[in-house]
C-alpha atoms as a PDB file:
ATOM      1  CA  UNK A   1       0.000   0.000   0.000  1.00  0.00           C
ATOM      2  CA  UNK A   2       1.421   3.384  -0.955  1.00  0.00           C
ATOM      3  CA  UNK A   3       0.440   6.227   1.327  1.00  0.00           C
ATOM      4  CA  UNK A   4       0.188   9.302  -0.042  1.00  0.00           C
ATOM      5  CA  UNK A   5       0.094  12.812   1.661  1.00  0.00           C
ATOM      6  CA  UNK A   6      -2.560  15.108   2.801  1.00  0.00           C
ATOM      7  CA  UNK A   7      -1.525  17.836   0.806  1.00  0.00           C
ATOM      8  CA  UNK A   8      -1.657  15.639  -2.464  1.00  0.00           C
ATOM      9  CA  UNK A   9      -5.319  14.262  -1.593  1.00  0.00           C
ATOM     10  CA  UNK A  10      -6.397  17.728  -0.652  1.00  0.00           C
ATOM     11  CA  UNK A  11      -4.937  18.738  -4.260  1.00  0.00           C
ATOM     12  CA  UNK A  12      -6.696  16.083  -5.841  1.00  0.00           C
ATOM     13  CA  UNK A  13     -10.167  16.814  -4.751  1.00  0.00           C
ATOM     14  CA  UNK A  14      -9.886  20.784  -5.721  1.00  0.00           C
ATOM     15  CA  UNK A  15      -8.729  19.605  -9.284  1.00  0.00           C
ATOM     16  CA  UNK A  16     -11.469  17.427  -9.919  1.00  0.00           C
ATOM     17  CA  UNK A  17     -13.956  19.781  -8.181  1.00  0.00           C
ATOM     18  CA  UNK A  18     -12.623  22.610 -10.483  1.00  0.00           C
ATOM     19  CA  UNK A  19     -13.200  20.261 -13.564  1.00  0.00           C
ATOM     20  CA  UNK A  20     -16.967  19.482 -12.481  1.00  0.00           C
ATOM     21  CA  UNK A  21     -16.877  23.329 -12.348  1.00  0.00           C
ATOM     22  CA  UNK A  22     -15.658  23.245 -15.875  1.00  0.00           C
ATOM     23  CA  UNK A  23     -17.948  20.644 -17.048  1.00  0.00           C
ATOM     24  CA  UNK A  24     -21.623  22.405 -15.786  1.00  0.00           C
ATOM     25  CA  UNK A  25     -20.331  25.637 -17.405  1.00  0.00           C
ATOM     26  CA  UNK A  26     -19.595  23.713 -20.761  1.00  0.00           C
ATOM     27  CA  UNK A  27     -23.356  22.788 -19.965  1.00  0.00           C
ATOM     28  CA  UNK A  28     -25.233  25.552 -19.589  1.00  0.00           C
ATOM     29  CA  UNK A  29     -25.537  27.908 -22.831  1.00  0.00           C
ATOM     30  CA  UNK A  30     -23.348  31.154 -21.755  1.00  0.00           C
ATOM     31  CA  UNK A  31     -24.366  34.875 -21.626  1.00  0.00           C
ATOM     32  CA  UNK A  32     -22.636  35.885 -25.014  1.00  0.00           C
ATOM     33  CA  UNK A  33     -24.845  33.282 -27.108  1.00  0.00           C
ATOM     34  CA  UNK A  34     -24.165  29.884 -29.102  1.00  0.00           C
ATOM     35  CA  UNK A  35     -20.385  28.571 -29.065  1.00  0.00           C
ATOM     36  CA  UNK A  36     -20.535  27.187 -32.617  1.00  0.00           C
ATOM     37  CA  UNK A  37     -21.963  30.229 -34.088  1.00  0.00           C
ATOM     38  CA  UNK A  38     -18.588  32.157 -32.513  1.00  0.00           C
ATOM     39  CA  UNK A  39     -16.773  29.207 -33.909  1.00  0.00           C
ATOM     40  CA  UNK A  40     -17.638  30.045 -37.456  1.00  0.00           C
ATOM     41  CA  UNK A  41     -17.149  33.897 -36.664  1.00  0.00           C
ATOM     42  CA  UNK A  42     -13.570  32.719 -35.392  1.00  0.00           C
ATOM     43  CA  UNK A  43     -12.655  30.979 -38.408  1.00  0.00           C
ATOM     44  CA  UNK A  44     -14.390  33.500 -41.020  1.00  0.00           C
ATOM     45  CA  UNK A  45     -11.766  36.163 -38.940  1.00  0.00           C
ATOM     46  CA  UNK A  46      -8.851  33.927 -38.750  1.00  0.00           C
ATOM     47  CA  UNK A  47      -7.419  35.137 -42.500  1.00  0.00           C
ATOM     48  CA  UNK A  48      -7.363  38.942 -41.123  1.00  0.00           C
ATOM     49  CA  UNK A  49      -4.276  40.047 -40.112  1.00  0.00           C
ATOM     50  CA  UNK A  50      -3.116  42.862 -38.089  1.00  0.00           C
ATOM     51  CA  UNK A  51      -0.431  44.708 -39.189  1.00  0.00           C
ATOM     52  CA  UNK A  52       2.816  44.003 -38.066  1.00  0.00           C
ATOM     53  CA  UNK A  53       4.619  46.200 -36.443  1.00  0.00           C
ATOM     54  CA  UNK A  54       7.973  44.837 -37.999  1.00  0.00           C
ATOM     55  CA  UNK A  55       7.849  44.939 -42.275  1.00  0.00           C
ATOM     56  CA  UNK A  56       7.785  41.666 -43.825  1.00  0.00           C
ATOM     57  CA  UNK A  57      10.692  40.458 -46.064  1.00  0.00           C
ATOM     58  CA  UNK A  58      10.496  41.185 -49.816  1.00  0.00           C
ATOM     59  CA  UNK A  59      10.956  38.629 -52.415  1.00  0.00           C
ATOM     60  CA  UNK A  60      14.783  37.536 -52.855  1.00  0.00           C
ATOM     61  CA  UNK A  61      15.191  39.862 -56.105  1.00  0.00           C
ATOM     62  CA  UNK A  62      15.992  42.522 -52.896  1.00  0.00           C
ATOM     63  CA  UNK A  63      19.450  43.718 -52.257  1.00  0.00           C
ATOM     64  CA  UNK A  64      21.308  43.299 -48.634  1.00  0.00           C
ATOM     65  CA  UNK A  65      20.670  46.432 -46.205  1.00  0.00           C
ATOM     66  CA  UNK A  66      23.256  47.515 -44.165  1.00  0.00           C
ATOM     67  CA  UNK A  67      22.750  48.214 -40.941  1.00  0.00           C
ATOM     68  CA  UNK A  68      25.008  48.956 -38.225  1.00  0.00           C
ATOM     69  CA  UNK A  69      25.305  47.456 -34.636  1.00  0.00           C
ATOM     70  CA  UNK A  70      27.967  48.780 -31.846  1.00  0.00           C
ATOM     71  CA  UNK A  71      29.759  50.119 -34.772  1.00  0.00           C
ATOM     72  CA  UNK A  72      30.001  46.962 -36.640  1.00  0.00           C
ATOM     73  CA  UNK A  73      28.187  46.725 -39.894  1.00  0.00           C
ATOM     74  CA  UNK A  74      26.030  43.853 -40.070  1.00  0.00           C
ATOM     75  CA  UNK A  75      24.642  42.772 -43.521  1.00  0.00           C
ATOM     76  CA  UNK A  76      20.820  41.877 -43.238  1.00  0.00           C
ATOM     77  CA  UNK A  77      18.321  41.395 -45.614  1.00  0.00           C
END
């Protein structure tokens, strides 16, 4: 027989009362309306894309830029 610590039991119990918890929420329909229907809004959205604060990289017909780090120059592209 293995005996295992208060502590760990006590643990045990929260974590599986906090997935009941979990599971009657999953349940019950929620305040901001029908989970599938803000599936499909989800994936209709997922192609936008915010603009990045950092420019993407051109196509390879673009020349190295130099750029210059503690006064070394550093070739980057």
């Amino acid at each position: 027989m293995v005996r295992v610590p208060a502590q760990l039991r006590d643990l045990r119990v929260q974590l599986e009362r906090r997935d009941e918890r979990r599971d009657e929420r999953r349940d019950t329909p929620s305040v901001s309306g029908d989970r599938s229907a803000r599936a499909g809004v989800t994936l209709a959205l997922s192609g936008l894309r915010t603009p990045s604060p950092f420019p993407e990289r051109l196509s390879s017909g673009r020349s190295p830029v130099l750029m210059y780090l503690g006064g070394e120059e550093i070739l980057s592209n």
